[in-house]
Protein backbone atom coordinates (compact mmCIF):
# COMPACT_ATOMS: atom_id res chain seq x y z
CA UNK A 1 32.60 23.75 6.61
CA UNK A 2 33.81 24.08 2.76
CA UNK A 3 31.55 21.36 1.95
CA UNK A 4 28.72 22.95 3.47
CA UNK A 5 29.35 26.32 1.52
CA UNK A 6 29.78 24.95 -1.83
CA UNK A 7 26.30 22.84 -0.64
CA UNK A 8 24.70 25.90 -0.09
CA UNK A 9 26.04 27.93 -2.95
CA UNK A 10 24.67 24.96 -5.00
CA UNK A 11 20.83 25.37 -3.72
CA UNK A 12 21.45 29.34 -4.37
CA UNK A 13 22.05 28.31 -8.39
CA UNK A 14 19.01 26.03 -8.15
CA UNK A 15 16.65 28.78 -6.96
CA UNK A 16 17.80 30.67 -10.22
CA UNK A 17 14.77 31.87 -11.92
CA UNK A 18 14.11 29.85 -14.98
CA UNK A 19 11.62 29.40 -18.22
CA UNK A 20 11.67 26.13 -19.35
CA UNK A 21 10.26 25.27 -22.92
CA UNK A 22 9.25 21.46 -22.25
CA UNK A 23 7.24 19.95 -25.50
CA UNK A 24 4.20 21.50 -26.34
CA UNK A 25 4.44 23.64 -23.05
CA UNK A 26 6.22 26.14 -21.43
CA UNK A 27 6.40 25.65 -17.51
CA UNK A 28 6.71 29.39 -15.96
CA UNK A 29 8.76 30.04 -13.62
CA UNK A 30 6.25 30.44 -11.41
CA UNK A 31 5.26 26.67 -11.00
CA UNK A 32 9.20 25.91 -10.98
CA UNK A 33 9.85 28.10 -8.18
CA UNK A 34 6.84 26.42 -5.96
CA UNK A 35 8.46 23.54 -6.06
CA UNK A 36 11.80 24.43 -5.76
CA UNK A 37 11.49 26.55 -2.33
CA UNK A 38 9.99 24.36 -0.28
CA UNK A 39 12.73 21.16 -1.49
CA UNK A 40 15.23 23.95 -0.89
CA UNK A 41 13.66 24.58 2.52
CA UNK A 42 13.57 20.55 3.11
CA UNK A 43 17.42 20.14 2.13
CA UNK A 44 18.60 22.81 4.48
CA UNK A 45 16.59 20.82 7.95
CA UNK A 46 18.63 19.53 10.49
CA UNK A 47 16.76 16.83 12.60
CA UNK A 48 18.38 15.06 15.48
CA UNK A 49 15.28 12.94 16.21
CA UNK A 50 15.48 11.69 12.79
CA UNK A 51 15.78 8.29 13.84
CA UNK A 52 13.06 8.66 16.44
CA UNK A 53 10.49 9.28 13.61
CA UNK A 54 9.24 12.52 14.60
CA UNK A 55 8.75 15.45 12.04
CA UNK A 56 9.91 18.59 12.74
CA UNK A 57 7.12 21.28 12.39
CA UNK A 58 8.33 23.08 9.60
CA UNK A 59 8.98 19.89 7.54
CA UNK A 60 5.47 19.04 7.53
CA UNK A 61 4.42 22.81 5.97
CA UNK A 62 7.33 22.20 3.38
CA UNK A 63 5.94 18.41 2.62
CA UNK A 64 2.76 19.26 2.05
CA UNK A 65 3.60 22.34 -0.01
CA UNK A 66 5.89 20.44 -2.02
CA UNK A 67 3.50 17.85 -2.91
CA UNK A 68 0.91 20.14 -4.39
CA UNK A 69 3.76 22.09 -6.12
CA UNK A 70 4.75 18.87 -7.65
CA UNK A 71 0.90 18.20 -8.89
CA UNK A 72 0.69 21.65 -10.20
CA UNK A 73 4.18 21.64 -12.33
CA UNK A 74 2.76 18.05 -13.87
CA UNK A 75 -0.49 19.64 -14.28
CA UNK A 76 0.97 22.39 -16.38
CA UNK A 77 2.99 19.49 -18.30
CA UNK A 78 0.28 17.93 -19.62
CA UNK A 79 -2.42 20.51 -19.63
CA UNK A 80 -1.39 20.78 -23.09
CA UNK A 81 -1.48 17.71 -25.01
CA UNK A 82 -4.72 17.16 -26.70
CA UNK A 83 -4.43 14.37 -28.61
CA UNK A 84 -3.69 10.29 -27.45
CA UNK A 85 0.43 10.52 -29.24
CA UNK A 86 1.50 12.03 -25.54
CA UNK A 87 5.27 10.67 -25.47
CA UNK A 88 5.74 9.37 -21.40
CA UNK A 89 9.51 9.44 -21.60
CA UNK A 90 9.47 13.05 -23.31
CA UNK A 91 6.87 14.16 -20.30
CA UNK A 92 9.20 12.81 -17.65
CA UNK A 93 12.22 14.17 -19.18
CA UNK A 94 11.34 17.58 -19.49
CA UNK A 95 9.93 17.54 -16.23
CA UNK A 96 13.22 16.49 -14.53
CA UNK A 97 14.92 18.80 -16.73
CA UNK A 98 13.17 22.16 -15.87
CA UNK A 99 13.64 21.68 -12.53
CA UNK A 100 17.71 21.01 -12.72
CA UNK A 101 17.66 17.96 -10.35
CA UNK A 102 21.59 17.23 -11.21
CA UNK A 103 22.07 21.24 -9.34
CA UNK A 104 21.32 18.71 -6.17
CA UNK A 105 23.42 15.49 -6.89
CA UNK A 106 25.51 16.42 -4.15
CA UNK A 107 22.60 16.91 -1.85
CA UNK A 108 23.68 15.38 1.97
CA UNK A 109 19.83 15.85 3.36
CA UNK A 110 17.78 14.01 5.56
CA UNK A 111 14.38 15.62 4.05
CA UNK A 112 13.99 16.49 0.17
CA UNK A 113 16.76 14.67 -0.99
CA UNK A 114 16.66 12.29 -4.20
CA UNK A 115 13.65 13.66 -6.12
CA UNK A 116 12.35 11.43 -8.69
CA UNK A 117 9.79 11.85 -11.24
CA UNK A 118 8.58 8.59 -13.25
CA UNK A 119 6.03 8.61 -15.90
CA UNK A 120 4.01 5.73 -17.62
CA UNK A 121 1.56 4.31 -19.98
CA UNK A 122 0.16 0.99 -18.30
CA UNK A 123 -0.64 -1.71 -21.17
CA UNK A 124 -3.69 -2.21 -22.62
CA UNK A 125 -4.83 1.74 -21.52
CA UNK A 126 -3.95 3.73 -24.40
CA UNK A 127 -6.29 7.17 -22.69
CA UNK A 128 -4.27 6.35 -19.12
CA UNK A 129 -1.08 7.75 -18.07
CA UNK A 130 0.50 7.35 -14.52
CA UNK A 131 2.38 9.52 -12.73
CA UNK A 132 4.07 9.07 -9.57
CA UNK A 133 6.86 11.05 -7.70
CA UNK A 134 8.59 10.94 -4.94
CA UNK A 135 11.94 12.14 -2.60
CA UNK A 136 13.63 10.66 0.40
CA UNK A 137 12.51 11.17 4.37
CA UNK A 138 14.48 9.82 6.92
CA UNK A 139 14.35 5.80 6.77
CA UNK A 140 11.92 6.06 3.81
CA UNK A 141 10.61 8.22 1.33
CA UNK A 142 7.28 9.89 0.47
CA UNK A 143 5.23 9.39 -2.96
CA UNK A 144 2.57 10.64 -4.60
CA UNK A 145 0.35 8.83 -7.78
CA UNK A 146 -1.38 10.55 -10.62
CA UNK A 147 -3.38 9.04 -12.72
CA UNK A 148 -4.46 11.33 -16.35
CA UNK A 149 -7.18 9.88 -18.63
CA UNK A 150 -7.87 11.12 -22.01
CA UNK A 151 -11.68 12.07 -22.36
CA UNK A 152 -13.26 14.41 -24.34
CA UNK A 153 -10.61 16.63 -26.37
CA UNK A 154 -7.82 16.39 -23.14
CA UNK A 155 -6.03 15.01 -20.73
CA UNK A 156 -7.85 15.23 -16.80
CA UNK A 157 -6.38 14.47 -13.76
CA UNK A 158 -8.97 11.89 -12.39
CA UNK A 159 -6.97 10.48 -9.88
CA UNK A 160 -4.68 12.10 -6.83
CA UNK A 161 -3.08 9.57 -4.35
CA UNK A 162 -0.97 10.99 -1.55
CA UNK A 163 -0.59 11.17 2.20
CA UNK A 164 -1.72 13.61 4.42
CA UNK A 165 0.15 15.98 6.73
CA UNK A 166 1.84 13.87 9.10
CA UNK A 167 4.13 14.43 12.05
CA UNK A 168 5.57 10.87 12.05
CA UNK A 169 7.55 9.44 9.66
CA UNK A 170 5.08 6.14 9.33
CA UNK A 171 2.54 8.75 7.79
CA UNK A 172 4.59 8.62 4.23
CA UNK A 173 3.42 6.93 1.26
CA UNK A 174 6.64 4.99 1.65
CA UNK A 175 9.04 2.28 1.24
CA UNK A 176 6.84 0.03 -0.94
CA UNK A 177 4.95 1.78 -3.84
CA UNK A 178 3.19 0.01 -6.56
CA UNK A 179 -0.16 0.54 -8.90
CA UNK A 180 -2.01 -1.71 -10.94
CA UNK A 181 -4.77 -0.60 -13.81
CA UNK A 182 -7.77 -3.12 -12.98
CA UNK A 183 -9.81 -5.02 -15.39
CA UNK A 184 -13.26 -3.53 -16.15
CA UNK A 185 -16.18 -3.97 -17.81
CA UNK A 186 -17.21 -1.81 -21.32
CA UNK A 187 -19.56 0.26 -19.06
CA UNK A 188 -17.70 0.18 -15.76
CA UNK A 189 -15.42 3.02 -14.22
CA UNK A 190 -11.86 2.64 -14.26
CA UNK A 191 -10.54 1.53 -11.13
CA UNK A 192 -6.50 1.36 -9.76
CA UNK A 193 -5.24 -0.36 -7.31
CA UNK A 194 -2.59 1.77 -4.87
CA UNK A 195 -0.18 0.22 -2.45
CA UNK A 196 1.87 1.61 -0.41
CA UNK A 197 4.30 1.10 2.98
CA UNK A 198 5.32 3.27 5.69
CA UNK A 199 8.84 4.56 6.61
CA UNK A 200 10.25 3.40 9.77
CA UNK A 201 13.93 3.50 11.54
CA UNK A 202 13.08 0.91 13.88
CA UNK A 203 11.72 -2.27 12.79
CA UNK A 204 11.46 -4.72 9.65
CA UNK A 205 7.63 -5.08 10.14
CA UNK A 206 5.50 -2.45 8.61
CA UNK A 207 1.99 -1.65 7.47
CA UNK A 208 1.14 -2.58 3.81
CA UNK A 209 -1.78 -0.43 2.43
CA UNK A 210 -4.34 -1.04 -0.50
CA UNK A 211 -6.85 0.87 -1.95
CA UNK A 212 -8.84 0.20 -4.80
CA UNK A 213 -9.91 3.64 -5.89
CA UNK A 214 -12.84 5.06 -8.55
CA UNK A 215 -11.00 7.39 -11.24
CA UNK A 216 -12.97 10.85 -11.06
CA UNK A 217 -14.85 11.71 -14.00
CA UNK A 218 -16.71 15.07 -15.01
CA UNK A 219 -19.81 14.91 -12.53
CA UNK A 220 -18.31 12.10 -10.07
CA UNK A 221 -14.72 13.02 -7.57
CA UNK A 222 -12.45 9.56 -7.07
CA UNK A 223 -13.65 7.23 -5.10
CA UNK A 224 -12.14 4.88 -2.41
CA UNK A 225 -14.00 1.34 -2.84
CA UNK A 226 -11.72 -1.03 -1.09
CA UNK A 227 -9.27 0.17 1.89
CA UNK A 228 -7.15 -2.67 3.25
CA UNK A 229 -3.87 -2.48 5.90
CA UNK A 230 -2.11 -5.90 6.76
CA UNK A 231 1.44 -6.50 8.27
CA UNK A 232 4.02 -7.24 6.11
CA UNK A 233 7.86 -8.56 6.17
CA UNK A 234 9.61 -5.42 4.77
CA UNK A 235 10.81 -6.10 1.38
CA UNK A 236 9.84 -5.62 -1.98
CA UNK A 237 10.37 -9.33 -3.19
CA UNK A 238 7.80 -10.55 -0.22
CA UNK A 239 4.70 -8.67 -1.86
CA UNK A 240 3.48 -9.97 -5.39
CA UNK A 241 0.24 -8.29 -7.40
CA UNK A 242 -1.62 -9.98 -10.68
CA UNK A 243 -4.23 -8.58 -12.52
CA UNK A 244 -6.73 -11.72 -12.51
CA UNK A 245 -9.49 -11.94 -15.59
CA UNK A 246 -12.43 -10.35 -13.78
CA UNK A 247 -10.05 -8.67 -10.39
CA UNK A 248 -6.74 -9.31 -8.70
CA UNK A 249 -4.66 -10.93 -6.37
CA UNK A 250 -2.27 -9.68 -3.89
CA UNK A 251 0.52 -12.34 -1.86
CA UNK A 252 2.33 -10.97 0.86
CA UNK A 253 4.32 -11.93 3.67
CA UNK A 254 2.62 -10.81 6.96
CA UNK A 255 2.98 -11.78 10.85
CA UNK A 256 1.36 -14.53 12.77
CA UNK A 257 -0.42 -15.10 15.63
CA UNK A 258 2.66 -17.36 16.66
CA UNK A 259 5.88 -15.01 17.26
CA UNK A 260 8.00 -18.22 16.89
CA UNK A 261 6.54 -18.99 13.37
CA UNK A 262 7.33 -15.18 12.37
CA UNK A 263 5.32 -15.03 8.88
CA UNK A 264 2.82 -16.57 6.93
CA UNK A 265 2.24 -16.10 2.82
CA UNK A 266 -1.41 -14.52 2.74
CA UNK A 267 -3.11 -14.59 -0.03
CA UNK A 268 -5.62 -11.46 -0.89
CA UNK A 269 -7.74 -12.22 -4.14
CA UNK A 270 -10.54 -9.90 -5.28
CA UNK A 271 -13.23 -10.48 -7.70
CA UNK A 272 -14.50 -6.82 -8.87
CA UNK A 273 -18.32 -6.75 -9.71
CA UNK A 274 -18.60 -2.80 -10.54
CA UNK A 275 -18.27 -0.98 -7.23
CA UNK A 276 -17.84 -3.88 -5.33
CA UNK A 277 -14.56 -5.55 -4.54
CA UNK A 278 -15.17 -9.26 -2.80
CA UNK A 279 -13.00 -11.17 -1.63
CA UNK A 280 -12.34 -15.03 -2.71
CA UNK A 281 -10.83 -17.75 -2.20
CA UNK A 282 -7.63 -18.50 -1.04
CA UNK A 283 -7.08 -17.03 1.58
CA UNK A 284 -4.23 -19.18 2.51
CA UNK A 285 -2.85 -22.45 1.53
CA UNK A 286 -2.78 -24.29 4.79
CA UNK A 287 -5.14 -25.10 7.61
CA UNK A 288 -3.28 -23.69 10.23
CA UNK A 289 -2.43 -20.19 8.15
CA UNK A 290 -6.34 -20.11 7.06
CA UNK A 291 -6.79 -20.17 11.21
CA UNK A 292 -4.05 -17.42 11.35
CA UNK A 293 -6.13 -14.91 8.53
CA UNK A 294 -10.00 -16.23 10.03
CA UNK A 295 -8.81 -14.51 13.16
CA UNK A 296 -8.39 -11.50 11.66
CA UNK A 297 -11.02 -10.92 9.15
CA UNK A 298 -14.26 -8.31 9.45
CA UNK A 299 -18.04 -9.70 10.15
CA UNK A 300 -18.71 -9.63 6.35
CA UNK A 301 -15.60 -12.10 5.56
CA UNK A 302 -16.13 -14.03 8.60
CA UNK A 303 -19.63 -15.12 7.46
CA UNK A 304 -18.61 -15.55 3.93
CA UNK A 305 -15.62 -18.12 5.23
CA UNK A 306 -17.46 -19.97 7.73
CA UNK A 307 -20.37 -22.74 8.17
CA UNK A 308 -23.01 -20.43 7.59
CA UNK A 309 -25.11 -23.08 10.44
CA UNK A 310 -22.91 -21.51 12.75
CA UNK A 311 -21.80 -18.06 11.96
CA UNK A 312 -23.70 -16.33 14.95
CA UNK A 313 -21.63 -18.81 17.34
CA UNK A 314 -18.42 -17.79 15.43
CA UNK A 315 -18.76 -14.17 15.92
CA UNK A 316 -18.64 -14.18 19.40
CA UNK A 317 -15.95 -16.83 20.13
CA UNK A 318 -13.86 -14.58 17.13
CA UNK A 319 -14.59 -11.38 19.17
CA UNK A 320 -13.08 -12.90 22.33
CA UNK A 321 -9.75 -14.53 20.90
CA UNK A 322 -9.05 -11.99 17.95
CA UNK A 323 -6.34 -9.43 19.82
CA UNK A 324 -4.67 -12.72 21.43
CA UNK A 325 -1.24 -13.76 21.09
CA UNK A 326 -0.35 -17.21 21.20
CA UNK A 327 1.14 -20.26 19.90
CA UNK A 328 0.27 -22.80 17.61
CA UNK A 329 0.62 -26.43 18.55
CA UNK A 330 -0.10 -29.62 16.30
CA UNK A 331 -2.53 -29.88 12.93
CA UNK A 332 -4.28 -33.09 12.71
CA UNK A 333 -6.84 -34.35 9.98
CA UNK A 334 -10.40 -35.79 11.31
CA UNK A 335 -10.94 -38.29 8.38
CA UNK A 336 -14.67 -39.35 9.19
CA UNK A 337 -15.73 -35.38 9.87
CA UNK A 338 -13.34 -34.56 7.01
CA UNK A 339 -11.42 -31.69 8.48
CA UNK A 340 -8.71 -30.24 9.90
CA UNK A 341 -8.24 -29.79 13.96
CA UNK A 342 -5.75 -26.82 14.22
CA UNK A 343 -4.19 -26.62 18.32
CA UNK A 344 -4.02 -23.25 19.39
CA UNK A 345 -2.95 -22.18 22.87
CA UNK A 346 -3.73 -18.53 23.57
CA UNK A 347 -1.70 -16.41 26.00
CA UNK A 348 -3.76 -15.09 28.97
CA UNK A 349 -5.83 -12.21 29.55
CA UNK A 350 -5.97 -9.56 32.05
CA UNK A 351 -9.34 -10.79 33.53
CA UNK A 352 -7.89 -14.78 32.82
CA UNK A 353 -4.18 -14.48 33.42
CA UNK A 354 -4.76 -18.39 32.93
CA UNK A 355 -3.77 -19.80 29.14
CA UNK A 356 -6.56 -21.38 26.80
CA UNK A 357 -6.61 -23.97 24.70
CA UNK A 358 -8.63 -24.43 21.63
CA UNK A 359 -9.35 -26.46 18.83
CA UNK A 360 -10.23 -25.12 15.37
CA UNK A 361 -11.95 -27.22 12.95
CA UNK A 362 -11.50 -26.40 9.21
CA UNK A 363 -13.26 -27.37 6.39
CA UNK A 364 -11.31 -28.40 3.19
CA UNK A 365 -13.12 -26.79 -0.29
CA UNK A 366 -12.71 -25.84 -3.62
CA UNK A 367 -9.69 -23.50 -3.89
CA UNK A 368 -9.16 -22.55 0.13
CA UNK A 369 -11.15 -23.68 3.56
CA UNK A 370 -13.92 -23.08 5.25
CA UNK A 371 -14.34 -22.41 9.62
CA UNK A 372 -16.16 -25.05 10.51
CA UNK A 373 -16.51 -24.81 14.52
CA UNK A 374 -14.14 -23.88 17.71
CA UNK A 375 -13.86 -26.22 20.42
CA UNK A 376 -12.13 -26.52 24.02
CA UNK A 377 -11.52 -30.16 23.64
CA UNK A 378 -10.16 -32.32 20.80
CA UNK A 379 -11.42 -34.75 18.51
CA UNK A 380 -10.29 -37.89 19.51
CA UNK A 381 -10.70 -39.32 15.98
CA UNK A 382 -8.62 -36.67 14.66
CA UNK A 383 -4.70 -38.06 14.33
CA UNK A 384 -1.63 -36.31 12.63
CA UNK A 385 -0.44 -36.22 8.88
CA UNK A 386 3.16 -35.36 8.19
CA UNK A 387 3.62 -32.26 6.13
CA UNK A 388 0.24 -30.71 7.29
CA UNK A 389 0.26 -27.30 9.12
């Protein structure tokens, strides 16, 4: 009960009204207190369904409002610089030091707690500079990203990347956060690329989420080119990103087709040509893990990664084995045909309750594989390699 006063006496100090001279601005009390009541409002919830990942009502007004607040207060930050000399570190300290954060060290909360604020000049941008903040939900956190580009005589805010309202936990910008400032062209936009996870009490899989987004400019808003959500191992050290010469490249660790083989490293490699993000090759480094991603791509991807002689055929045998579970049985090689035979043995239906077996045949190339054909039978040529999956 003591602890709980003190607590509480501590969030009364916080909400103190304040005037805080931070470099070239002075942020009124008036942003301050925007954020501050709704993080107050967070600290004070009490959620017994935490761990069921529900939201309690009021939580998602506060979440929302403290989001903005946070954009606003940043907003007012940097709405003075006017020149390219911004200091990062002397924006993100005098940010964190307006709003007292070390009044809420203590802080025992489920919602609110933990607010960070982390800004950034990528390399190689001088007119960018990222912002991103967050604070902790149950089994997670929530973030936001802000991207400012110098143009003109100023600093804009040409790019706003957040959640949003969401009654579950798993809506949260969460977990896994990253950004990376792709390469472009003299006369292209600037595009980033956002990724982010989802919170989540119950489970070590989780959604991974990238976007490839358009920065705003003065007659154009921001613009999502690329949206992409895979399943990923959760854990920072299972997701790698590279900026390539002309895109990127994303690796991750994401779940099979096979629940006995648990995960597969996926490779996602981009080649940007102005608006258009395309994907390339690899998209894995084994026969039986390119079967595992095939399954799963869109029409445009299927064509572009099979025998274009039969794509139409492909479709439909895709469309029917796509949301199957199953298991995975031997890889062989087919030297005459040159490919791979890849086993697959596919749980039933409920209109086939019977198991079905097929035979993928995949076409080694230049820097990944191609689909090559789907039988129900195998190749009797075909024979197995050791080391080959």
């Amino acid at each position: 009960m003591i602890k709980k006063q003190l607590y509480l006496v501590s969030l009364l100090f916080f909400m103190l009204p304040t005037l805080s001279y931070a470099g070239c601005a002075v942020l009124s009390n008036d942003k301050l207190s925007a954020v501050k009541e709704p993080l107050v409002q967070l600290l004070q919830i009490e959620d017994v369904d935490a761990q069921y990942g529900y939201v309690p009502t009021d939580a998602i007004k506060y979440i929302d409002n403290l989001k903005l607040a946070l954009i606003a207060l940043i907003n007012e930050r940097v709405a003075c610089e006017n020149n390219l000399s911004i200091n990062p570190t002397q924006v993100q300290q005098d940010l964190l030091n307006a709003l007292q954060l070390s009044e809420l060290a203590e802080a025992e909360a489920i919602y609110g707690y933990d607010l960070k604020i982390s800004v950034d000049r990528p390399k190689n941008t001088p007119n960018l500079m990222v912002v991103q903040a967050g604070f902790g939900i149950p089994c997670g956190d929530d973030n936001i990203l802000l991207v400012y580009r110098f143009r003109g005589e100023s600093w804009h805010l040409d790019l706003v990347w957040k959640s949003k309202p969401y009654n579950m936990i798993t809506g949260a910008f969460s977990s896994y956060i990253d950004h990376l400032v792709l390469p472009a062209n003299k006369n292209e936009s600037t595009k980033v690329l956002a990724l982010h996870s989802s919170a989540d009490c119950t489970t070590n899989w989780q959604p991974l989420v990238f976007d490839v987004i358009k920065l705003a400019d003065d007659h154009n808003p921001q613009m999502v080119l690329m949206h992409q959500k895979i399943i990923t191992y959760r854990g920072r050290g299972l997701v790698n990103i590279n900026k390539l010469e002309n895109g990127f490249e994303l690796q991750a660790s994401v779940a099979m087709l096979d629940p006995d083989l648990g995960a597969r490293r996926s490779f996602y490699r981009y080649r940007i040509d102005n608006n258009k993000i395309i994907r390339e090759q690899p998209l894995a480094k084994t026969p039986r893990d390119f079967v595992d991603e095939w399954l799963i791509l869109g029409k445009e991807e299927l064509e572009r990664f099979s025998n274009s002689e039969n794509t139409a055929l492909l479709l439909q045998q895709q469309a029917k084995l796509k949301d199957r579970g199953g298991f995975y049985g031997a890889t062989k090689y087919c030297k005459k045909e040159e490919l791979y035979e890849v086993e697959v043995i596919f749980n039933g239906t409920k209109e086939m309750d019977a198991e079905t077996l097929q035979y993928f045949y995949v076409k080694p190339i230049k820097n990944g594989y191609l689909m090559q054909s789907i039988a129900s039978y195998p190749n009797k040529r075909c024979y197995t390699t050791g080391g080959i999956n």
